[in-house]
C-alpha atoms as a PDB file:
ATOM      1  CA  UNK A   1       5.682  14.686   5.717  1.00  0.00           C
ATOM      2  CA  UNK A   2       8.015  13.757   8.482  1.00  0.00           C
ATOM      3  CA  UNK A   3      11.328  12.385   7.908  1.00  0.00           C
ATOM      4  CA  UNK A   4      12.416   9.384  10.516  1.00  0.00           C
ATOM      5  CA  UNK A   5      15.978   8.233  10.480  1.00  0.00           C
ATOM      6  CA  UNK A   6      17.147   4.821   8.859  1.00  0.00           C
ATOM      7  CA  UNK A   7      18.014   3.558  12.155  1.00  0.00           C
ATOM      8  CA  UNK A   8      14.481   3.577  13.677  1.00  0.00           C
ATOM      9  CA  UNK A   9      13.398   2.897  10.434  1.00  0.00           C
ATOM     10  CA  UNK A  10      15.558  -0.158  10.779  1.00  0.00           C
ATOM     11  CA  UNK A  11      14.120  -0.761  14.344  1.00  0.00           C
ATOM     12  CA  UNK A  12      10.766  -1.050  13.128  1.00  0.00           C
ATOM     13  CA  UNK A  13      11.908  -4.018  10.735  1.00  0.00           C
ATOM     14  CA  UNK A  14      13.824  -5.701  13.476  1.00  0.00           C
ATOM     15  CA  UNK A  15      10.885  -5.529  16.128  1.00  0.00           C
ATOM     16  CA  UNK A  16       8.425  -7.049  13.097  1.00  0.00           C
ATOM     17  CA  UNK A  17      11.070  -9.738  11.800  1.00  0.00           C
ATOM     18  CA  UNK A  18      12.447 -10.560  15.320  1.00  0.00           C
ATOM     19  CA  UNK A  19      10.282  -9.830  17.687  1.00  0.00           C
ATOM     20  CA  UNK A  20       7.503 -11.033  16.050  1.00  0.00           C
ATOM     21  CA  UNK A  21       5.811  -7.684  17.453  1.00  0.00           C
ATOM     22  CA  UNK A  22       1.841  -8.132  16.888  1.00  0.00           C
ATOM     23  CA  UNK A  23       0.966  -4.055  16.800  1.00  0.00           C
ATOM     24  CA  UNK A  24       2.849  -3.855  13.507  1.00  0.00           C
ATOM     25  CA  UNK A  25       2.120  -4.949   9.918  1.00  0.00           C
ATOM     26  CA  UNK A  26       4.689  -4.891   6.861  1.00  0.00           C
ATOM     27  CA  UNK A  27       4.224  -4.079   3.206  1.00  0.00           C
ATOM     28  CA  UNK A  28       7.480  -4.716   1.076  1.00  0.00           C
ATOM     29  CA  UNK A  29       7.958  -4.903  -2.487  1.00  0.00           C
ATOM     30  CA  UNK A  30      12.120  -5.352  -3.137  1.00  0.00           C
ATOM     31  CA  UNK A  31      13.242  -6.346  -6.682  1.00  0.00           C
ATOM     32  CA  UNK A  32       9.544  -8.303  -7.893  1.00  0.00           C
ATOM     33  CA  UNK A  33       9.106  -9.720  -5.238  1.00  0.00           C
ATOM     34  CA  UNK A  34       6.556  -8.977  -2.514  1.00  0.00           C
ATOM     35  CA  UNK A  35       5.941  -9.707   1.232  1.00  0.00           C
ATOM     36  CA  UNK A  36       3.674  -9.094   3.839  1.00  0.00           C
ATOM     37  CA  UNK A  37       3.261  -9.774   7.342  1.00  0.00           C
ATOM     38  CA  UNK A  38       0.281  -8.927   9.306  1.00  0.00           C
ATOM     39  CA  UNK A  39       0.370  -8.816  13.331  1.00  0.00           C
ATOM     40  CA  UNK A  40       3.645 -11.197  13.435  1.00  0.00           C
ATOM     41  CA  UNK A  41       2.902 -13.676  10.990  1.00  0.00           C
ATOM     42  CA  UNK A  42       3.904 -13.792   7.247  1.00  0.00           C
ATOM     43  CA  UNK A  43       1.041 -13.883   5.035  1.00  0.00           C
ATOM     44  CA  UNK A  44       0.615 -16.396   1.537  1.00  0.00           C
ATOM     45  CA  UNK A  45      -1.148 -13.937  -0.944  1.00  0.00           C
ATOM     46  CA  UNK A  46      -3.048 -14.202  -4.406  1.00  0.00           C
ATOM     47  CA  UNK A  47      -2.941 -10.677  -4.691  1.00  0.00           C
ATOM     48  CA  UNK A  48      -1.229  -7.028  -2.860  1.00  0.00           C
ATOM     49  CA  UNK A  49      -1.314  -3.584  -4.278  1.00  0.00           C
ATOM     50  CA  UNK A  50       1.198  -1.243  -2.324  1.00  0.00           C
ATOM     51  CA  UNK A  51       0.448   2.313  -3.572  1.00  0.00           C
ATOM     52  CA  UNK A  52       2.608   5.612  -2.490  1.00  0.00           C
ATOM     53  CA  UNK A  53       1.635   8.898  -3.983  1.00  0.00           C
ATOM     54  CA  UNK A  54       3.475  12.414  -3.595  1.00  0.00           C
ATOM     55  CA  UNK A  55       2.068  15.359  -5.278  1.00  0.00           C
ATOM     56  CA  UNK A  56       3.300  14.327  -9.135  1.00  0.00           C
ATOM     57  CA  UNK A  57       5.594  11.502  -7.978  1.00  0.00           C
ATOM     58  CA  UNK A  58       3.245   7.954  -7.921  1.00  0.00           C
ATOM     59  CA  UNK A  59       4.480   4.502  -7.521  1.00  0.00           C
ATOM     60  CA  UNK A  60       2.498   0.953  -7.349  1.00  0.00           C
ATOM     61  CA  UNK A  61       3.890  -2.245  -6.976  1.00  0.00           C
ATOM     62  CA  UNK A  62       1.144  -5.516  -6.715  1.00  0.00           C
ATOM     63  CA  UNK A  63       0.528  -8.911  -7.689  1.00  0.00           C
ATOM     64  CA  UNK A  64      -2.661 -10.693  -8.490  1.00  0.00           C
ATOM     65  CA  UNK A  65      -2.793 -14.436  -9.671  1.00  0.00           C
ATOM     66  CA  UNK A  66       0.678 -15.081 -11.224  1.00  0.00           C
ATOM     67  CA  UNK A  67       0.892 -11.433 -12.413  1.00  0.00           C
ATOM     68  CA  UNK A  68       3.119  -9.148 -10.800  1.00  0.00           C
ATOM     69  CA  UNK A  69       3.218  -5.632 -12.047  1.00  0.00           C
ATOM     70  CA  UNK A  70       4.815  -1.889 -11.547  1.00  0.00           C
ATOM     71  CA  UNK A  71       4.130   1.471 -12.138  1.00  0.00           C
ATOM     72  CA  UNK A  72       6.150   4.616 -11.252  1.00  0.00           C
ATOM     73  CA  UNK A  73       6.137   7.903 -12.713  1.00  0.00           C
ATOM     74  CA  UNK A  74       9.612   8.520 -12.165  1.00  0.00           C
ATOM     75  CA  UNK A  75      12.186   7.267 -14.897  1.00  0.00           C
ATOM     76  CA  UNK A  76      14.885   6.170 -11.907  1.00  0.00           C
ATOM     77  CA  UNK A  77      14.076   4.588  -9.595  1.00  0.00           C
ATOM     78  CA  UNK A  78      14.680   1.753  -6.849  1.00  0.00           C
ATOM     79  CA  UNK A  79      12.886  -1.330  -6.978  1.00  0.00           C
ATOM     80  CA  UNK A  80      11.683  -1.626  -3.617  1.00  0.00           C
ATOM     81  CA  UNK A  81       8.650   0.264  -1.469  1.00  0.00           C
ATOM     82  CA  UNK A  82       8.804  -1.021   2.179  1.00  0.00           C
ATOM     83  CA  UNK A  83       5.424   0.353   4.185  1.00  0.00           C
ATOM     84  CA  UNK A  84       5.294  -0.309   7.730  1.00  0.00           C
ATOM     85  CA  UNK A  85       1.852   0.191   9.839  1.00  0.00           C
ATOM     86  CA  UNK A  86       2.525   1.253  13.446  1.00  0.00           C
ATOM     87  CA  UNK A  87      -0.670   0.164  15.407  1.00  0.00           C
ATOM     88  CA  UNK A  88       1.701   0.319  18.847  1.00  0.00           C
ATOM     89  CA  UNK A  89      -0.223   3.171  20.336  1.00  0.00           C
ATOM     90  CA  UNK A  90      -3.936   2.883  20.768  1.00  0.00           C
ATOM     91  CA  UNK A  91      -4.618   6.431  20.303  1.00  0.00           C
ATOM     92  CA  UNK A  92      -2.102   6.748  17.583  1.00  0.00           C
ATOM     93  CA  UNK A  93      -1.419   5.055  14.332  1.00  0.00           C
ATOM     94  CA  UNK A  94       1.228   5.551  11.909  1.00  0.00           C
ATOM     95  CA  UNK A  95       2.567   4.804   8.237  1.00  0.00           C
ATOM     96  CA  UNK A  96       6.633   4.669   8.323  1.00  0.00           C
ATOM     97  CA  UNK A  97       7.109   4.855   4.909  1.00  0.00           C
ATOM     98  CA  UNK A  98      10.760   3.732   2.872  1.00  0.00           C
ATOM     99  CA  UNK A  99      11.590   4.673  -0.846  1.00  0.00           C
ATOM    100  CA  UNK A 100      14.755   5.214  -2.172  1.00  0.00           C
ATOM    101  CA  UNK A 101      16.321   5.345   0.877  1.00  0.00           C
ATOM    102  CA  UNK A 102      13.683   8.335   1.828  1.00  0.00           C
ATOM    103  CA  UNK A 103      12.304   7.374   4.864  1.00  0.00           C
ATOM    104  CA  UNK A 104       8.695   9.493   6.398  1.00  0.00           C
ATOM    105  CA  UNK A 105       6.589   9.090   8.891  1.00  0.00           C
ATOM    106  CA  UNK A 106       2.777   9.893   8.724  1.00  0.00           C
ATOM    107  CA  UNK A 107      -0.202  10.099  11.032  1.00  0.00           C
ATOM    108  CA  UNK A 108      -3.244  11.963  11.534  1.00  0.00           C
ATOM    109  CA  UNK A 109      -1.832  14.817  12.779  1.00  0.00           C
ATOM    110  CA  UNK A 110       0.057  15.799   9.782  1.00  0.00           C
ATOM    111  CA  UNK A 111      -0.944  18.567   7.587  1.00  0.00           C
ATOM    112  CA  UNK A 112       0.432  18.933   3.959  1.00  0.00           C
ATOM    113  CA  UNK A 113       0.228  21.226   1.476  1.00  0.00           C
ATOM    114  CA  UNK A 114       0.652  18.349  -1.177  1.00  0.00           C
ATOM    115  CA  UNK A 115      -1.478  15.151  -0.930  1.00  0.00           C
ATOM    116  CA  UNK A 116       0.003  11.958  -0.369  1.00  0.00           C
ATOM    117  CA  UNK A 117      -1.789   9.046  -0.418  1.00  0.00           C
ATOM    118  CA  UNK A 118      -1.073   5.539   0.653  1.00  0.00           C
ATOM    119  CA  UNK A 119      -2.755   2.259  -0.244  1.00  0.00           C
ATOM    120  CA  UNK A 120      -1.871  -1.128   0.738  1.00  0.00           C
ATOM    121  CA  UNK A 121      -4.507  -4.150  -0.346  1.00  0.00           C
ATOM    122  CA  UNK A 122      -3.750  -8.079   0.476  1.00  0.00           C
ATOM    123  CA  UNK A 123      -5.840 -10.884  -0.811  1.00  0.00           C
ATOM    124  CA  UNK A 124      -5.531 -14.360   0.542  1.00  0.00           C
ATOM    125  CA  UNK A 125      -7.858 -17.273   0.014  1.00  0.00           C
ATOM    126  CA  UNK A 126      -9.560 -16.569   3.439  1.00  0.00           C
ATOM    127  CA  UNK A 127      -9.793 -12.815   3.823  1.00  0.00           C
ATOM    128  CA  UNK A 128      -8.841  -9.116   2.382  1.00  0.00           C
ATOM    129  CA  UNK A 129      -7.740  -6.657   4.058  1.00  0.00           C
ATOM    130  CA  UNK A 130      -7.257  -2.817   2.365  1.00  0.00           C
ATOM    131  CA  UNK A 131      -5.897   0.099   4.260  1.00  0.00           C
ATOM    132  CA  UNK A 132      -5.622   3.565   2.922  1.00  0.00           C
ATOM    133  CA  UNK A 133      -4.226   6.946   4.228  1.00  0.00           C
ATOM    134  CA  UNK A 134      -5.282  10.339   2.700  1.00  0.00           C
ATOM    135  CA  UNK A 135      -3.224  13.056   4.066  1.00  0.00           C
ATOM    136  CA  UNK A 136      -5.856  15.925   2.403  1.00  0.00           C
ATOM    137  CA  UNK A 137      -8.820  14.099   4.690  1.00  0.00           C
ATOM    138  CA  UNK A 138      -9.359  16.727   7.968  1.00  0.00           C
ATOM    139  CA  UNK A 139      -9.789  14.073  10.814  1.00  0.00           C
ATOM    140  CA  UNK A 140      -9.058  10.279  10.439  1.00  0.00           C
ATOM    141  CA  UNK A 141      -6.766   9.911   7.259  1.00  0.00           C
ATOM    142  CA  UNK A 142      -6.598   6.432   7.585  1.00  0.00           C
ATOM    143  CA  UNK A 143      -9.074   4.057   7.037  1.00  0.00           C
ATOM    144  CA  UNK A 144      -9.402   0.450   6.986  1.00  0.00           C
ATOM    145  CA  UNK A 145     -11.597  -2.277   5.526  1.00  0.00           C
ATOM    146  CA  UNK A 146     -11.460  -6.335   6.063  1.00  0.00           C
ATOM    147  CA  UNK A 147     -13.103  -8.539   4.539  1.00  0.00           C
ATOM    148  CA  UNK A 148     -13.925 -12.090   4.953  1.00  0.00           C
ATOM    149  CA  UNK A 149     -16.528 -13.548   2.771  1.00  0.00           C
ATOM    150  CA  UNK A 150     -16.367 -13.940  -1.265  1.00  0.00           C
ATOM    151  CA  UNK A 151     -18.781 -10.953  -1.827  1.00  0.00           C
ATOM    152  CA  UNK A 152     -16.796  -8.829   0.727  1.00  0.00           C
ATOM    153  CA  UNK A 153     -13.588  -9.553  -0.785  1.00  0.00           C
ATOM    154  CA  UNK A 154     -14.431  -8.826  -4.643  1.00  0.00           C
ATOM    155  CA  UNK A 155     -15.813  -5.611  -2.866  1.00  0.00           C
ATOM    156  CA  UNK A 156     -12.647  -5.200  -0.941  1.00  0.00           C
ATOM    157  CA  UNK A 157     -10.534  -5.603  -4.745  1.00  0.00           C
ATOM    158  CA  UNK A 158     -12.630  -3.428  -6.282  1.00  0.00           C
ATOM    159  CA  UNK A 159     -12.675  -0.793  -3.961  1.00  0.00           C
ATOM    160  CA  UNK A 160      -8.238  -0.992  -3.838  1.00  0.00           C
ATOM    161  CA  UNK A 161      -8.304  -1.327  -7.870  1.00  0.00           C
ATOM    162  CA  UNK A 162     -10.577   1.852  -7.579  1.00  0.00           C
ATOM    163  CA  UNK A 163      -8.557   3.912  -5.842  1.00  0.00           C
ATOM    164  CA  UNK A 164      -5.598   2.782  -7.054  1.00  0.00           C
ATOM    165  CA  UNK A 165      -7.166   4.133 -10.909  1.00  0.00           C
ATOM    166  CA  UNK A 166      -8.192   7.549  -9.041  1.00  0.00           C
ATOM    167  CA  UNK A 167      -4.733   8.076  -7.729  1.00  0.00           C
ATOM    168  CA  UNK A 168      -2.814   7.186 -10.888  1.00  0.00           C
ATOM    169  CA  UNK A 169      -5.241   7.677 -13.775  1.00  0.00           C
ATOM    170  CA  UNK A 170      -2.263   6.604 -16.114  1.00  0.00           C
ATOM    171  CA  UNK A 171      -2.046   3.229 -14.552  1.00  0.00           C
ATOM    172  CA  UNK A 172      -5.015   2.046 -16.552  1.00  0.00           C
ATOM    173  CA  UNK A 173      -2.711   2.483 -20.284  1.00  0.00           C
ATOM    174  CA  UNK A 174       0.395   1.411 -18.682  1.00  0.00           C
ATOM    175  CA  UNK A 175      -1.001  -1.998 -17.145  1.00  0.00           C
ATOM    176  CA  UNK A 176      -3.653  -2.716 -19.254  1.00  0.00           C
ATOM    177  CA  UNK A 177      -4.086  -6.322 -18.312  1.00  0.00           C
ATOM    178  CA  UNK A 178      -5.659  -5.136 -15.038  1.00  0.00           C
ATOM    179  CA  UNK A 179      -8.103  -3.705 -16.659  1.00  0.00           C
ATOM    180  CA  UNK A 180     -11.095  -5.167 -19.458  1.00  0.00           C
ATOM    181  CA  UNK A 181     -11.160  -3.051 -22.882  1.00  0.00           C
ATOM    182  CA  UNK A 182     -13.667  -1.038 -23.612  1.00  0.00           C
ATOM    183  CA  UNK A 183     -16.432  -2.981 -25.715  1.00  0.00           C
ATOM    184  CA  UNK A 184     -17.128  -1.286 -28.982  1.00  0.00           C
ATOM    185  CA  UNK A 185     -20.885  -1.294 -30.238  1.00  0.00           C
ATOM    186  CA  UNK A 186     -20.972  -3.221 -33.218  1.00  0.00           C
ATOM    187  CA  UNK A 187     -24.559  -1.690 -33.857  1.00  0.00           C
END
């Protein structure tokens, strides 16, 4: 993990909110509410999953339908995950990362004796899109997945939901109403 300062942190947001730069993609959950925008342009959701994981610390923030939901497995903590993917260089991409005013930089260079992981999943009417970063992966820790037709996007939602479940195993008790009871034999 890299630290970056909160004034190129705060560059980043500038270049994406003023700029309208195209090479970079925000995911931000502040207070309940989230946002994304995707290559300059502000995106109208049905459903997001933004998932950071450090070694024992894990935190999601998502909405699907009307739903919104949280999980952390901190007691304190800030309402607000901001994720920022860097696409500027072609050789290089990168995950600026803000939490509690913790701000880290990763790419595929970085090695780590911890795993983080990093998951962010939109779902819009018209297409998915899920990207994930696994720092414990050798070569190419990030990988992306879009998706454009109904099949591919219940794919795409299953495969997020599905990580997000191996990641944070707990999530499934804490936010049930993702998730359909198990059905009990009446036999």
């Amino acid at each position: 993990m890299k630290t970056i300062n909160q004034k190129k942190y705060q560059k980043y947001i500038n270049e994406l909110l003023n700029k309208n730069e195209k090479k970079l993609s925000l995911f931000c959950h502040q207070d309940g509410n989230n946002s994304i925008i995707i290559e300059g342009k502000r995106i109208k959701f049905g459903g997001a999953l933004f998932v950071y994981s450090r070694g024992d610390f894990q935190i999601c923030f998502g909405k699907f339908g009307e739903e919104n939901f949280s999980y952390t497995s901190e007691k304190v903590y800030k309402n607000q995950l901001y994720i920022i993917v860097d696409q500027k260089s072609n050789e290089k991409k990168r995950l600026h990362v803000n939490f509690n005013n913790e701000y880290v930089t990763h790419s595929d260079k970085d090695i780590y004796e911890e795993r983080e992981f990093i998951l962010t999943y939109v779902e819009t009417q018209k297409f998915a899109q899920l990207q994930v970063y696994d720092s414990f992966l050798k070569d190419n820790k990030f990988g992306e997945f879009f998706a454009d037709t109904f099949s591919t996007i219940t794919s795409a939602r299953c495969l997020a939901l599905g990580q997000l479940v191996n990641v944070i195993p707990d999530i499934t008790t804490e936010i049930p109403s993702l998730y359909e009871s198990a059905v009990e034999d009446e036999a």
